[in-house]
Protein backbone atom coordinates (compact mmCIF):
# COMPACT_ATOMS: atom_id res chain seq x y z
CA UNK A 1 119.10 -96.28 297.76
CA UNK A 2 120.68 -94.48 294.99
CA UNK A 3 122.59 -91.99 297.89
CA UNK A 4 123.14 -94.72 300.10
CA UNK A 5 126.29 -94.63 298.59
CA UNK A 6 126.82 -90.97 299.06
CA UNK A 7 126.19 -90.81 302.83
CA UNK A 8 128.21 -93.59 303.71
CA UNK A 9 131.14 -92.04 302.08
CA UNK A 10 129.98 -88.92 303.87
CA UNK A 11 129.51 -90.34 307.11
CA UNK A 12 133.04 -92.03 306.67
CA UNK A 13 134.80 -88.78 305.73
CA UNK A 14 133.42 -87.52 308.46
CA UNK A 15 134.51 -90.05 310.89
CA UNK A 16 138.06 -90.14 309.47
CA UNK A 17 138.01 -86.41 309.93
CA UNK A 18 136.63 -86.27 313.43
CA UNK A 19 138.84 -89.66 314.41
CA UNK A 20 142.20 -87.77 314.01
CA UNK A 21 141.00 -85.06 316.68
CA UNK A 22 140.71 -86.23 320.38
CA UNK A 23 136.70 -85.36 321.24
CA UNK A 24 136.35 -82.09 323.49
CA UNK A 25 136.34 -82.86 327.41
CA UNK A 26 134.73 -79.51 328.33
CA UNK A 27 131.43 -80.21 330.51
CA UNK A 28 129.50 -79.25 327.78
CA UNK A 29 130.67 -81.41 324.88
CA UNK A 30 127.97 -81.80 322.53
CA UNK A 31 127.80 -78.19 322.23
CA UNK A 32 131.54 -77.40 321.90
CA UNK A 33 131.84 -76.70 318.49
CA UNK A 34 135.48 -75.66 318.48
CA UNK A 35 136.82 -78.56 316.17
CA UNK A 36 134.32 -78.25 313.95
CA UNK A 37 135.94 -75.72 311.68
CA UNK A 38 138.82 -77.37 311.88
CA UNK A 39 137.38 -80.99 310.52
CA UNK A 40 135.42 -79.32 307.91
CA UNK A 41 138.31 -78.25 306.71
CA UNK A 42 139.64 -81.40 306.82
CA UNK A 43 136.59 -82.98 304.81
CA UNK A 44 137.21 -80.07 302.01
CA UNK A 45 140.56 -81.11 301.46
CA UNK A 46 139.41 -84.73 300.77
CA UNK A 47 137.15 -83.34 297.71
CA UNK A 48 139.71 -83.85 295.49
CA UNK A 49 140.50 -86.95 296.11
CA UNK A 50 137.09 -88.15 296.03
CA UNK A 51 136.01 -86.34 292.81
CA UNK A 52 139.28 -87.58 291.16
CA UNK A 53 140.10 -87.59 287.64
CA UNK A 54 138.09 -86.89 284.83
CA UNK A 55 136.15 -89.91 283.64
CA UNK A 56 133.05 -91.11 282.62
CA UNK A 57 131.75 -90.87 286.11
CA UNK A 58 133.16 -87.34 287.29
CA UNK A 59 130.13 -85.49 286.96
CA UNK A 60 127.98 -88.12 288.70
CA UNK A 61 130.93 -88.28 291.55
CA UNK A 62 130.17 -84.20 291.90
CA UNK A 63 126.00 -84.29 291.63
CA UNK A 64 125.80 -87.30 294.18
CA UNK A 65 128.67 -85.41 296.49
CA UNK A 66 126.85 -81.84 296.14
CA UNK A 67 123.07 -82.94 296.80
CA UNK A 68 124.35 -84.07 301.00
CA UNK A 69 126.36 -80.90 301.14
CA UNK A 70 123.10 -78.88 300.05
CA UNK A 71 120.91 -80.46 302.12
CA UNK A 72 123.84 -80.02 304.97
CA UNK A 73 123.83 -76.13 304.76
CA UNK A 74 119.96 -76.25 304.59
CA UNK A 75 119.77 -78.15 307.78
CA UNK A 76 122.34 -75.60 309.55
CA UNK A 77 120.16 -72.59 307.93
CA UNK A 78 117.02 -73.94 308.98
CA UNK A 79 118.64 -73.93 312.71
CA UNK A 80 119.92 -70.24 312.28
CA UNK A 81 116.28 -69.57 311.68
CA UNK A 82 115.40 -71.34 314.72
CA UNK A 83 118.04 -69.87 316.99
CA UNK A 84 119.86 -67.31 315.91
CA UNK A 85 119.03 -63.61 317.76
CA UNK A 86 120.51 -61.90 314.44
CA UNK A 87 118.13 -60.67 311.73
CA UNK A 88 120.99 -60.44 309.44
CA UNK A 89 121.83 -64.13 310.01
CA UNK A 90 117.83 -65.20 309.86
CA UNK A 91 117.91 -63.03 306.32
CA UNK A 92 121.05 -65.01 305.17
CA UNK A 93 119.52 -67.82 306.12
CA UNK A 94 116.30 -67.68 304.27
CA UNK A 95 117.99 -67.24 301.28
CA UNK A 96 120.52 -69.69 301.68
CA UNK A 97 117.59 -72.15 302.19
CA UNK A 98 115.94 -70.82 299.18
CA UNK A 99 118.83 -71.48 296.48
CA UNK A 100 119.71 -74.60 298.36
CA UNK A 101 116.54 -76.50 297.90
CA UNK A 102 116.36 -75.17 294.26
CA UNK A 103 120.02 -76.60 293.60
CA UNK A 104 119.06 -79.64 295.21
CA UNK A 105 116.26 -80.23 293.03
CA UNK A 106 118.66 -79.16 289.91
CA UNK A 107 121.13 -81.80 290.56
CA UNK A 108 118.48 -84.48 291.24
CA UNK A 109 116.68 -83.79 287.92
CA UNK A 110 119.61 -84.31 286.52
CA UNK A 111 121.10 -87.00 287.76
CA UNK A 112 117.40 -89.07 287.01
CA UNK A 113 118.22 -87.63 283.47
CA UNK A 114 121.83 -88.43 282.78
CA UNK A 115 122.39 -91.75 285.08
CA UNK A 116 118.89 -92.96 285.93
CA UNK A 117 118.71 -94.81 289.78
C-alpha cells in the first residue's frame, strides 16, 4: 500500500504523457514504439515538478519516485535478455539488472528506516 501512491502518480504521468499524442494507426500498433521516446521524455520533464521544493518530504518524494523507475528499467532489461540477438545488449543488460535490484533494495531499506509504511 505504501507505493500505491507512487504508481498511481506513475500511471497518471504516464497517461497525461501518452494522452497528448494521438495512438499509432500502423497495423501493428502495440508494437510501434515510435512515441515512446518521445513521451518518456515527456514524463522526465515532469520530475521536477513532482519532486518540487525542498521540504520535509523531498527525499521521500525521490525514494518512492526512484524504486518504479528501477523496477521499470529492470523489467525492460529482463526483456533484452529475453529478446535481444545482441550479446552486447544481453551483457548491458545483466548488469543493469544487477545494480537495479541492489538500488531497489537500498532505497526500500531506507525508506522503512527514515519514514516507516
Amino acid at each position: 500500500m505504501k507505493y500505491l501512491l507512487t504508481s498511481v502518480l506513475s500511471v497518471a504521468l504516464f497517461s497525461v504523457g501518452m494522452s497528448q499524442t494521438p495512438p499509432p494507426t500502423t497495423p501493428h500498433a502495440a508494437h510501434d514504439m515510435t512515441e515512446m521516446p518521445k513521451q518518456m521524455v515527456k514524463m522526465n520533464e515532469m520530475i521536477p515538478g513532482y519532486l518540487g521544493a525542498k521540504d520535509a518530504n523531498f527525499d521521500k518524494r525521490f525514494i518512492d519516485m526512484m524504486i518504479p523507475h528501477h523496477e521499470g528499467a529492470i523489467i525492460a532489461a529482463k526483456q533484452v535478455l529475453a529478446s535481444s540477438e545482441r550479446p552486447e545488449l544481453k551483457q548491458m543488460a545483466e548488469k543493469m539488472i544487477q545494480a537495479q535490484e541492489a538500488e531497489v533494495q537500498q532505497l526500500k531499506q531506507w525508506r522503512a528506516a527514515w519514514y516507516g509504511n
